[in-house]
Protein backbone atom coordinates (compact mmCIF):
# COMPACT_ATOMS: atom_id res chain seq x y z
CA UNK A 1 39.84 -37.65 31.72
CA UNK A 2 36.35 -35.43 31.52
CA UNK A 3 33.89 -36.89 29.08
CA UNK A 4 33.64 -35.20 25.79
CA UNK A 5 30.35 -33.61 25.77
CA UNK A 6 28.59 -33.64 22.47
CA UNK A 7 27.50 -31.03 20.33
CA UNK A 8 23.61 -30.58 21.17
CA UNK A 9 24.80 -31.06 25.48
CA UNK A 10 26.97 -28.55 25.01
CA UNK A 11 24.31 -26.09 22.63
CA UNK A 12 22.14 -26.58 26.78
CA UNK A 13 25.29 -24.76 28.56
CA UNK A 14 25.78 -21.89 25.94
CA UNK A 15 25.74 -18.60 27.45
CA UNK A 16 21.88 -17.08 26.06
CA UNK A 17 23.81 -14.04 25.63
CA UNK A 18 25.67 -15.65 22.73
CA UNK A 19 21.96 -16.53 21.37
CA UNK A 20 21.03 -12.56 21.39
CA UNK A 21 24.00 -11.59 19.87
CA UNK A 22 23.55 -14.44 17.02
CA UNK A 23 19.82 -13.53 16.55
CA UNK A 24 20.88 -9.41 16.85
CA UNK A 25 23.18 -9.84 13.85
CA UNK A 26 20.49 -11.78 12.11
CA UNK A 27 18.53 -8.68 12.01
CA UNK A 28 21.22 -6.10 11.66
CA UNK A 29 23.10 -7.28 8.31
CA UNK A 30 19.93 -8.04 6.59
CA UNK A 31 19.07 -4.58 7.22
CA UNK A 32 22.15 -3.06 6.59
CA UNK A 33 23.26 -5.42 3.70
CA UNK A 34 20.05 -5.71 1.57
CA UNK A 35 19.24 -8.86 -0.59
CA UNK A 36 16.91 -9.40 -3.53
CA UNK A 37 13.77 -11.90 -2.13
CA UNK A 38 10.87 -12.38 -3.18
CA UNK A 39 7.48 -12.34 -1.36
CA UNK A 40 4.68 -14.58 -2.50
CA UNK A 41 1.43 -12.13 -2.62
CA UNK A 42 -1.51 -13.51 -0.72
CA UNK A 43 -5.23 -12.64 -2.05
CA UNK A 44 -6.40 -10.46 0.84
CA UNK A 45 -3.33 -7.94 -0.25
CA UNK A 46 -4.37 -8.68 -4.05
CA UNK A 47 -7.67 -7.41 -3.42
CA UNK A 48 -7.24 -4.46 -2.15
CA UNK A 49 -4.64 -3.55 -4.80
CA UNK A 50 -7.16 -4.10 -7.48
CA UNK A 51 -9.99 -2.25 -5.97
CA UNK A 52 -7.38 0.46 -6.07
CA UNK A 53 -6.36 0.08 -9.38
CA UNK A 54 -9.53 0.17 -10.72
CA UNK A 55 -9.85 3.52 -9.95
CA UNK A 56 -7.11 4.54 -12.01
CA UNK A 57 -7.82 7.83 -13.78
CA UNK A 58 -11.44 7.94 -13.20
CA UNK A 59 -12.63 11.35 -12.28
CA UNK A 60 -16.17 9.60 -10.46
CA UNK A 61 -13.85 7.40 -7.82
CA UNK A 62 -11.94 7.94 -5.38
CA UNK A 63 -9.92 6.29 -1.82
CA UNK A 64 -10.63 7.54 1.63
CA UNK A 65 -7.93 6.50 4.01
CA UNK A 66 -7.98 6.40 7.37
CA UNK A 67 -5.04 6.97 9.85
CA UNK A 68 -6.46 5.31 13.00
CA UNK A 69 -3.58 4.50 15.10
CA UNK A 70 -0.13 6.76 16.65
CA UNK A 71 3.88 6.58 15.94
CA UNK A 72 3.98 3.37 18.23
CA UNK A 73 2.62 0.97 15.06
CA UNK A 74 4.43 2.99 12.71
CA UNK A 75 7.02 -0.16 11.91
CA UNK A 76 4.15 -2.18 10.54
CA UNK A 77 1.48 0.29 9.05
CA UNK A 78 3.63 2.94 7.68
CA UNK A 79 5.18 0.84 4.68
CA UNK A 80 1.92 0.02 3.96
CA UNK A 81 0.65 3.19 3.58
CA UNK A 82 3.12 4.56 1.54
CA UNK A 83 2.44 1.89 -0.52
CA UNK A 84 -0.71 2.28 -1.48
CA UNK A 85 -0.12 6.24 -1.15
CA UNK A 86 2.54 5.80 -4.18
CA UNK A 87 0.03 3.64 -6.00
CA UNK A 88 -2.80 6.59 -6.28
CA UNK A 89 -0.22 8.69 -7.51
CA UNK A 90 1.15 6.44 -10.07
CA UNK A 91 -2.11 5.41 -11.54
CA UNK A 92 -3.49 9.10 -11.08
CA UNK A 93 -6.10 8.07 -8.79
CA UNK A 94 -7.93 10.30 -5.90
CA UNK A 95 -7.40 9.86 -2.43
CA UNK A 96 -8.47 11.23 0.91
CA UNK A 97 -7.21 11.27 3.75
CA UNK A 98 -8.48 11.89 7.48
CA UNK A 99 -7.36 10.34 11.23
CA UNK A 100 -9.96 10.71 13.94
CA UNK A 101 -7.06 10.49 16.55
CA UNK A 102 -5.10 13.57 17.44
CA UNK A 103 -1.86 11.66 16.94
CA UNK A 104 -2.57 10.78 13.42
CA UNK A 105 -2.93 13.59 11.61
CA UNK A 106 1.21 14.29 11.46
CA UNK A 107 1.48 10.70 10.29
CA UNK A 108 -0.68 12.08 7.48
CA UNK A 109 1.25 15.07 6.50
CA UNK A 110 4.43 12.74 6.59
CA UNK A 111 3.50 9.91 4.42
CA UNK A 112 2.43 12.47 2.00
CA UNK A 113 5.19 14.19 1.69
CA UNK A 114 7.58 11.65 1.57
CA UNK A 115 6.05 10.37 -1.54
CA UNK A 116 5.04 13.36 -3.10
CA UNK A 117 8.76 14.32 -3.10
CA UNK A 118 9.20 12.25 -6.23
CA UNK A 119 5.83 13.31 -7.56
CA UNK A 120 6.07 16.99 -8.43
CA UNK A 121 2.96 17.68 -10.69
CA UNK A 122 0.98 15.75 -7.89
CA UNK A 123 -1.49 18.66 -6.08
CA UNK A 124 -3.26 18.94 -2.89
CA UNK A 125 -7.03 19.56 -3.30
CA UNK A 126 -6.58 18.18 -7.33
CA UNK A 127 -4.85 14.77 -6.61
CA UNK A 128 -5.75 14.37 -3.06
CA UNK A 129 -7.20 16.00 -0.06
CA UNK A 130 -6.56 15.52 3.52
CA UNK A 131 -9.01 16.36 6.10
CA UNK A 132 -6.45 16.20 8.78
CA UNK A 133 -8.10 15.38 12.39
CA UNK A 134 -11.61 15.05 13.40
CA UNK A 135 -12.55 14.83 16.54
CA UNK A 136 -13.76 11.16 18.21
CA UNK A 137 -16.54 12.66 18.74
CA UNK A 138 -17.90 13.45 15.41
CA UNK A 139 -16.63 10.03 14.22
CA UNK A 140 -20.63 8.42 13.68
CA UNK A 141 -21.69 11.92 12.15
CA UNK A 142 -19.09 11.87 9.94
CA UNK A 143 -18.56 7.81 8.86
CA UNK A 144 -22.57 8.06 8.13
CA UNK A 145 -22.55 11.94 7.33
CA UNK A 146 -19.90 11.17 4.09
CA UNK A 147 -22.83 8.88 2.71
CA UNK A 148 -24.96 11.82 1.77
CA UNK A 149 -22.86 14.33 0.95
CA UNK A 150 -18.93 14.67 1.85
CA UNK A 151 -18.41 18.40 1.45
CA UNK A 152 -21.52 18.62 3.83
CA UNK A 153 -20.16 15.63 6.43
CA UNK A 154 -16.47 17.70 6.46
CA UNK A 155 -17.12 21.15 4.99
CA UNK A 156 -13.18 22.46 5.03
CA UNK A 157 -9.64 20.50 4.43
CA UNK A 158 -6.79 20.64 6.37
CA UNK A 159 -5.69 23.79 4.84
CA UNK A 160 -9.30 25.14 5.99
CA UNK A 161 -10.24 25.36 2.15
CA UNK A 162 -14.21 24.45 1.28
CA UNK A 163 -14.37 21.11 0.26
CA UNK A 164 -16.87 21.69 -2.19
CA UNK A 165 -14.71 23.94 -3.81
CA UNK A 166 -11.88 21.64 -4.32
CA UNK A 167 -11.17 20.68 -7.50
CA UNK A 168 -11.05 16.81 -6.18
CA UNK A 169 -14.47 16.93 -5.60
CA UNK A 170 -15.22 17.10 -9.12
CA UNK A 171 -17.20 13.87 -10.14
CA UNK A 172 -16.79 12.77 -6.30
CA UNK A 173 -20.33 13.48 -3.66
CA UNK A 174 -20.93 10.88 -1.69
CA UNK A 175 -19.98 6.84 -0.80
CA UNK A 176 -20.79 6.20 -4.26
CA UNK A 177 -17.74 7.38 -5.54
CA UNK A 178 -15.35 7.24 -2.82
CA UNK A 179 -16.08 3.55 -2.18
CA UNK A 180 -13.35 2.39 -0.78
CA UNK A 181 -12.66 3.10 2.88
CA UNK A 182 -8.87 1.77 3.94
CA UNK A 183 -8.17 1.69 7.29
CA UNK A 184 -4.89 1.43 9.46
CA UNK A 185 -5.01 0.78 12.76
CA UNK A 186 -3.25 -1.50 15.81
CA UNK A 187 -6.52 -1.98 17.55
CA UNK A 188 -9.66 -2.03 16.46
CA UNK A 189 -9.68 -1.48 12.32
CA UNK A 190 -12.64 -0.51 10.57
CA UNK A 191 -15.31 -0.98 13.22
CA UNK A 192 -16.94 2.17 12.65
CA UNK A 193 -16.77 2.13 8.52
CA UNK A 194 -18.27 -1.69 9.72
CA UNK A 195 -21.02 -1.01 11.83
CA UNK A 196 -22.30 2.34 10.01
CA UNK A 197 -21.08 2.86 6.48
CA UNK A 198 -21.49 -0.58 4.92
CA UNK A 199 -24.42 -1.82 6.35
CA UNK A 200 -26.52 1.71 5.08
CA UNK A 201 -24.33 2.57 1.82
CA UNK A 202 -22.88 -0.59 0.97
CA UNK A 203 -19.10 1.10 1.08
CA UNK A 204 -16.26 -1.23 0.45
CA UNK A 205 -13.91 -1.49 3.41
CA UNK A 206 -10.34 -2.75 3.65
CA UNK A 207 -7.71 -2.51 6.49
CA UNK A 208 -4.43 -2.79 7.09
CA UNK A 209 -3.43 -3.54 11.10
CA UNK A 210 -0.20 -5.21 12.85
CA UNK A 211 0.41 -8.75 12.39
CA UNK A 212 -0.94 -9.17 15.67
CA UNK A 213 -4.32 -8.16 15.44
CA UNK A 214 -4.51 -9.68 12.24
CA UNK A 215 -6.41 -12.85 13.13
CA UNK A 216 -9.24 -10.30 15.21
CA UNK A 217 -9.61 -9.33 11.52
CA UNK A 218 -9.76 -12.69 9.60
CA UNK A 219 -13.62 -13.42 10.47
CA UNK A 220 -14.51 -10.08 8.73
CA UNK A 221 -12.58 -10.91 6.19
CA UNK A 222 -14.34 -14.36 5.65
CA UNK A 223 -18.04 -13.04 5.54
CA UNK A 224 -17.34 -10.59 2.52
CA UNK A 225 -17.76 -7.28 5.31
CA UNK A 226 -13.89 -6.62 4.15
CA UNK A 227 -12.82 -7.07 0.68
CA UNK A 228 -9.19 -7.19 1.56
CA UNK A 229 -6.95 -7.56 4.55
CA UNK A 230 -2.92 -6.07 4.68
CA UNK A 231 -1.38 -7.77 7.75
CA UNK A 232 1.63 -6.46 9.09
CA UNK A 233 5.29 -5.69 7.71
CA UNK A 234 4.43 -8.81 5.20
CA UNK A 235 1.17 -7.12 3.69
CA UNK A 236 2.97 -4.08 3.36
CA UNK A 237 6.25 -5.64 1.49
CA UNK A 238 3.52 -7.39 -1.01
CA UNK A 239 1.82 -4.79 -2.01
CA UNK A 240 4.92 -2.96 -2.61
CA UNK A 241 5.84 -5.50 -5.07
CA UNK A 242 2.58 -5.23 -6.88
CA UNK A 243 3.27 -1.05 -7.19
CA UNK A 244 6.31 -2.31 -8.86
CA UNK A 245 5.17 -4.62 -11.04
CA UNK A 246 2.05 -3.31 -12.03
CA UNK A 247 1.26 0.46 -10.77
CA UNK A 248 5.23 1.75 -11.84
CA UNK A 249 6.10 -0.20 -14.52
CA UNK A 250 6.95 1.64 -18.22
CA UNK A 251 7.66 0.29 -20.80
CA UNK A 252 10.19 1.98 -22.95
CA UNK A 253 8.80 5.22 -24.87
CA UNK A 254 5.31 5.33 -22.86
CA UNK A 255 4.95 8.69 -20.95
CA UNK A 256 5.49 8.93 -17.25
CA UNK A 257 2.01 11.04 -16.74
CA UNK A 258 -1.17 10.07 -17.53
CA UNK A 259 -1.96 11.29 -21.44
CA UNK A 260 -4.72 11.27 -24.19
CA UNK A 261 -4.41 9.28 -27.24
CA UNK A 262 -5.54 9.92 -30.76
CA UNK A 263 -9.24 8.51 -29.98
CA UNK A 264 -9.43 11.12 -27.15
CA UNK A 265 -9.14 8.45 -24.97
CA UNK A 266 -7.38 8.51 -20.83
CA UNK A 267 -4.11 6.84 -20.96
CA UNK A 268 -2.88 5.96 -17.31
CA UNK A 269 0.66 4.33 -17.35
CA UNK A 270 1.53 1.44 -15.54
CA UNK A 271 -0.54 -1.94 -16.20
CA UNK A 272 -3.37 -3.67 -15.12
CA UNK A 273 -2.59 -6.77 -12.57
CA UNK A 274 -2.43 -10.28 -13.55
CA UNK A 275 -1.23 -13.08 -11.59
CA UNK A 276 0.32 -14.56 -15.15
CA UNK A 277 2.55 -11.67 -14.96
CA UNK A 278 3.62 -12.49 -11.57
CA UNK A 279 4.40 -15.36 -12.56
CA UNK A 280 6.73 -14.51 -15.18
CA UNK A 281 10.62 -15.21 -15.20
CA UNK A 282 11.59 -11.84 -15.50
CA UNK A 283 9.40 -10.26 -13.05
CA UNK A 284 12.43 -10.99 -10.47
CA UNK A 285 14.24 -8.22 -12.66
CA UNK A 286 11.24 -5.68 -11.77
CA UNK A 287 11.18 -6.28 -7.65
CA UNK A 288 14.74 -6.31 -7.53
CA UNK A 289 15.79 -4.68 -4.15
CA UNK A 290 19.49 -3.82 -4.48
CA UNK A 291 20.99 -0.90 -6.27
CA UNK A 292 20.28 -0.63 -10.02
CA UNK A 293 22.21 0.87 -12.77
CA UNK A 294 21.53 -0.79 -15.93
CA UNK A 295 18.60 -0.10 -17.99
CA UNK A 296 18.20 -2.91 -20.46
CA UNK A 297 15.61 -2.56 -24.12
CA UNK A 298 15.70 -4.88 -27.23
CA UNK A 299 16.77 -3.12 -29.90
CA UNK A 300 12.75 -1.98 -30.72
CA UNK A 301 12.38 -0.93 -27.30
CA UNK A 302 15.40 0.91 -27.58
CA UNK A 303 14.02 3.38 -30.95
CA UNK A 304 11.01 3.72 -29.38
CA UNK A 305 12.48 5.19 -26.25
CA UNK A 306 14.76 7.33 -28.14
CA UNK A 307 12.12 8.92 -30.04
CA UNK A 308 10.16 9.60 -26.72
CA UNK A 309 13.20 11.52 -25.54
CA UNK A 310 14.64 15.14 -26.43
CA UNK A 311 16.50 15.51 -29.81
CA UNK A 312 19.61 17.05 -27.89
CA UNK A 313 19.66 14.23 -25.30
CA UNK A 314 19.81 11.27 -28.52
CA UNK A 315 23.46 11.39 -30.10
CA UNK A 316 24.36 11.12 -25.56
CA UNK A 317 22.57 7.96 -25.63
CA UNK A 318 23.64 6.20 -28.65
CA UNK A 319 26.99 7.11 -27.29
CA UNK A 320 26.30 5.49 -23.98
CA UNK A 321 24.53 2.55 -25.30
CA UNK A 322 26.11 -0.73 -24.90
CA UNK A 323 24.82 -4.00 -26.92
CA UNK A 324 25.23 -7.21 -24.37
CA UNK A 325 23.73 -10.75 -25.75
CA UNK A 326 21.41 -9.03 -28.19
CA UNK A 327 20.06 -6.52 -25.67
CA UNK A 328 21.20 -2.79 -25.33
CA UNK A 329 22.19 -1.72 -21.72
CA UNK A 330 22.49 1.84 -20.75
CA UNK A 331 24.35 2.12 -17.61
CA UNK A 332 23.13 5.70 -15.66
CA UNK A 333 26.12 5.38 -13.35
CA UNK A 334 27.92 6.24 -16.36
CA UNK A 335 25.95 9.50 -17.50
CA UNK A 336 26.66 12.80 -16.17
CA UNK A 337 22.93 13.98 -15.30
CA UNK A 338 23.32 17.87 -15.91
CA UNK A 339 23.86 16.51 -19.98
CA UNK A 340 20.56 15.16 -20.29
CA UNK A 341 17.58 17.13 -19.77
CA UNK A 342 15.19 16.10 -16.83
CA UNK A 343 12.87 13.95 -18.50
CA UNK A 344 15.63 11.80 -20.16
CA UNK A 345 16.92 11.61 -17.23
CA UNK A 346 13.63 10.66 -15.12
CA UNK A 347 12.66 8.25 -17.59
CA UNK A 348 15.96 6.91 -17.55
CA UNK A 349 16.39 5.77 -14.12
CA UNK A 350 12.86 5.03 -13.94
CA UNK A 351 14.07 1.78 -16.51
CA UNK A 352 16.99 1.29 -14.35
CA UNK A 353 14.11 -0.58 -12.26
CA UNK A 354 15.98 0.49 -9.16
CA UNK A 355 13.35 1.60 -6.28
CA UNK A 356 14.21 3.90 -4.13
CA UNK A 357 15.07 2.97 -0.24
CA UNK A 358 11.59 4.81 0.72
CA UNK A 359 9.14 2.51 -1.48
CA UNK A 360 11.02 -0.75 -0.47
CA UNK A 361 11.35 -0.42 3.48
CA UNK A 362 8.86 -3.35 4.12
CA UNK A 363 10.80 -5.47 1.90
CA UNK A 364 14.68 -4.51 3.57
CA UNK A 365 12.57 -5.22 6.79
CA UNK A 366 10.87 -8.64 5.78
CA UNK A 367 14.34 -9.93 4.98
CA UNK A 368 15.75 -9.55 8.73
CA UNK A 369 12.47 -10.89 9.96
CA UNK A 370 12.48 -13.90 7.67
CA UNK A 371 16.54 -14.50 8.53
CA UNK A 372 15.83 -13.93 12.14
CA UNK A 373 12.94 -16.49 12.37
CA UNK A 374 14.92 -19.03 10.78
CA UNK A 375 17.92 -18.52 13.47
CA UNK A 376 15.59 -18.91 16.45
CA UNK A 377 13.55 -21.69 14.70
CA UNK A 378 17.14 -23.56 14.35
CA UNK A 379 18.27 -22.39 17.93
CA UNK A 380 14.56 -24.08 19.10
CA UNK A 381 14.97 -27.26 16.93
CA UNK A 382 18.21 -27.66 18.48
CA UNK A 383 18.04 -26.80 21.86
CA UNK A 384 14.79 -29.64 22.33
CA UNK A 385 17.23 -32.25 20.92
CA UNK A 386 19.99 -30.98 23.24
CA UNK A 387 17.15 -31.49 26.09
CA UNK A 388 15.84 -35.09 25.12
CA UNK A 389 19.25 -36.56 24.85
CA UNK A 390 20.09 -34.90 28.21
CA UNK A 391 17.53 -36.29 29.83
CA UNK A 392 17.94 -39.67 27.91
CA UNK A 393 21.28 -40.19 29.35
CA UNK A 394 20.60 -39.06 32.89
CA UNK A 395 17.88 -41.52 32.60
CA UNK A 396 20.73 -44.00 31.41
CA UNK A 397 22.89 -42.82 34.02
């Protein structure tokens, strides 16, 4: 009669293909089948988000970012820079754009207009300006260049408009007011915005670079020369939670564009970070991945954001209005869209808290990463116990 072999013997003899096919489906129905996690945010990604956010609807600041790297790092940097792309435009801050590789500059144009898809009243040369590509060459003229005067350092846009007749570059001349310089590369981020635009104008720098390279960037990180760090598919799934928290939250009856109140004061919606927010119970409602229907208001709430919306579009949603443990729910799946007028309708869905696939891709992705690592740490834990008592019994034997 053959011995029985037990479990971790017989885990030694298992066919490895069995082992891709395990891990591959690890990564394929997390991707496919998307659940709500939650990612811990780290500093280095907090930092950067609020040097961001404190630009929010200042005229005299502004973000330069820099696309230093081709479609083969996409995975990793891309989510990250629609990230922060969708942040400007929520908070109604100015941003630049410019790649001094040939093979960036389409990256450019196509994180742009992916976001700006959902932000119609957002402009090029009001909102944002790209520069487009710049020859390696004229990378030193133009990092130290942009500290005098940036209209002078890059005279034209993409579009081949004057810069200095943009009406971005209102309130905007020099490092003073753009100063913040992000960069995203695979290789070497932020070494010439290191070596020649800190050191001489004292310009904030921040990068965002594959998981990889991440600990090449750690040191500069350390010392103060970068005031934030995203690493990898994990920086960029954080900082998309804290555009959803903080950046495109609205609360019920607050405009979706930036407004002036009756002190002739800026209002930029959204709110300002706070790790007690973050901290909150119901902030697993706001970074909820999975499809969202409901919108849910107390019954304030509720009258404030009916008297934010149309007259017509009212009597539709007391109609649709359901009252569940105290709270009203509104369920959009249940509204016919062409009854309500846009902004209703905008507003609406906005509540629903559901993100959109675009502005959550890091997220979908860190959830097959995370399930894959913890099928091959498994497979590892049990294939060295399958190997010591292996060789424990052939010792025995």
């Amino acid at each position: 009669m053959a011995e029985k072999k037990s479990f971790f013997v017989w885990m030694q003899s298992l066919d490895r293909r069995w082992i891709y096919l395990v891990v591959a489906l690890a990564i394929i129905i997390p991707l496919l089948i998307p659940y709500n996690s939650d990612n811990v945010t780290t500093p280095p990604t907090e930092n950067v988000y609020q040097m961001v956010d404190s630009f929010a609807g200042r005229e005299d600041r502004a973000v330069l970012l820099s696309f230093y790297h081709d479609a083969s790092v996409m995975p990793e940097l891309y989510p990250m820079q629609i990230a922060i792309i969708r942040h400007c435009f929520e908070r109604n801050i100015k941003v630049f754009f410019l790649s001094f590789l040939p093979t960036g500059a389409p990256i450019i144009d196509m994180a742009i207009n992916t976001v700006k898809e959902e932000y119609p009243n957002i402009k090029s040369g009001v909102d944002y300006c790209n520069f487009g590509y710049i020859p390696a060459a004229l990378i030193v003229p133009t990092v130290i260049g942009m500290g005098d005067n940036i209209a002078t350092a890059v005279p034209t846009d993409a579009e081949g408009r004057k810069t200095e007749n943009l009406p971005i570059m209102k309130g905007i001349t020099n490092y003073n007011e753009m100063n913040l310089v992000i960069e995203f590369s695979g290789s070497t981020a932020g070494a010439y915005w290191l070596i020649y635009a800190r050191p001489k104008f004292g310009t904030n720098i921040a990068v965002g670079v594959t998981a990889v390279m991440a600990a090449d960037e750690y040191p500069y990180l350390q010392t103060g020369q970068y005031i934030g760090l995203l690493c990898g598919l994990k920086g960029a799934a954080e900082y998309e939670k804290l555009v959803d928290v903080f950046a495109a939250y609205r609360t019920p009856g607050e405009p979706l564009q930036p407004y002036i109140d009756e002190n002739g004061n800026k209002i930029v919606p959204g709110r300002a970070f706070s790790k007690d927010i973050l901290k909150q119970p119901e902030i697993k409602d706001l970074i909820k991945i999975t499809t969202q229907t409901e919108a849910k208001f107390t019954p304030e709430e509720f009258e404030l954001f009916l008297k934010s919306c149309p007259e017509k579009d009212q009597p539709l949603l007391q109609l649709a209005k359901q009252t569940v443990e105290g709270n009203i729910i509104i369920d959009v799946s249940k509204l016919d869209q062409d009854q309500l007028s846009p902004i209703t309708w905008d507003t609406l869905n906005r509540l629903t808290r559901n993100t959109q696939y675009k502005f959550k891709v890091a997220r979908v992705g860190m959830n097959a990463q995370s399930v894959a690592h913890i099928i091959m740490i498994i497979f590892i834990i049990l294939g060295n116990i399958g190997y010591f008592l292996q060789k424990a019994q052939t010792t025995k034997k």
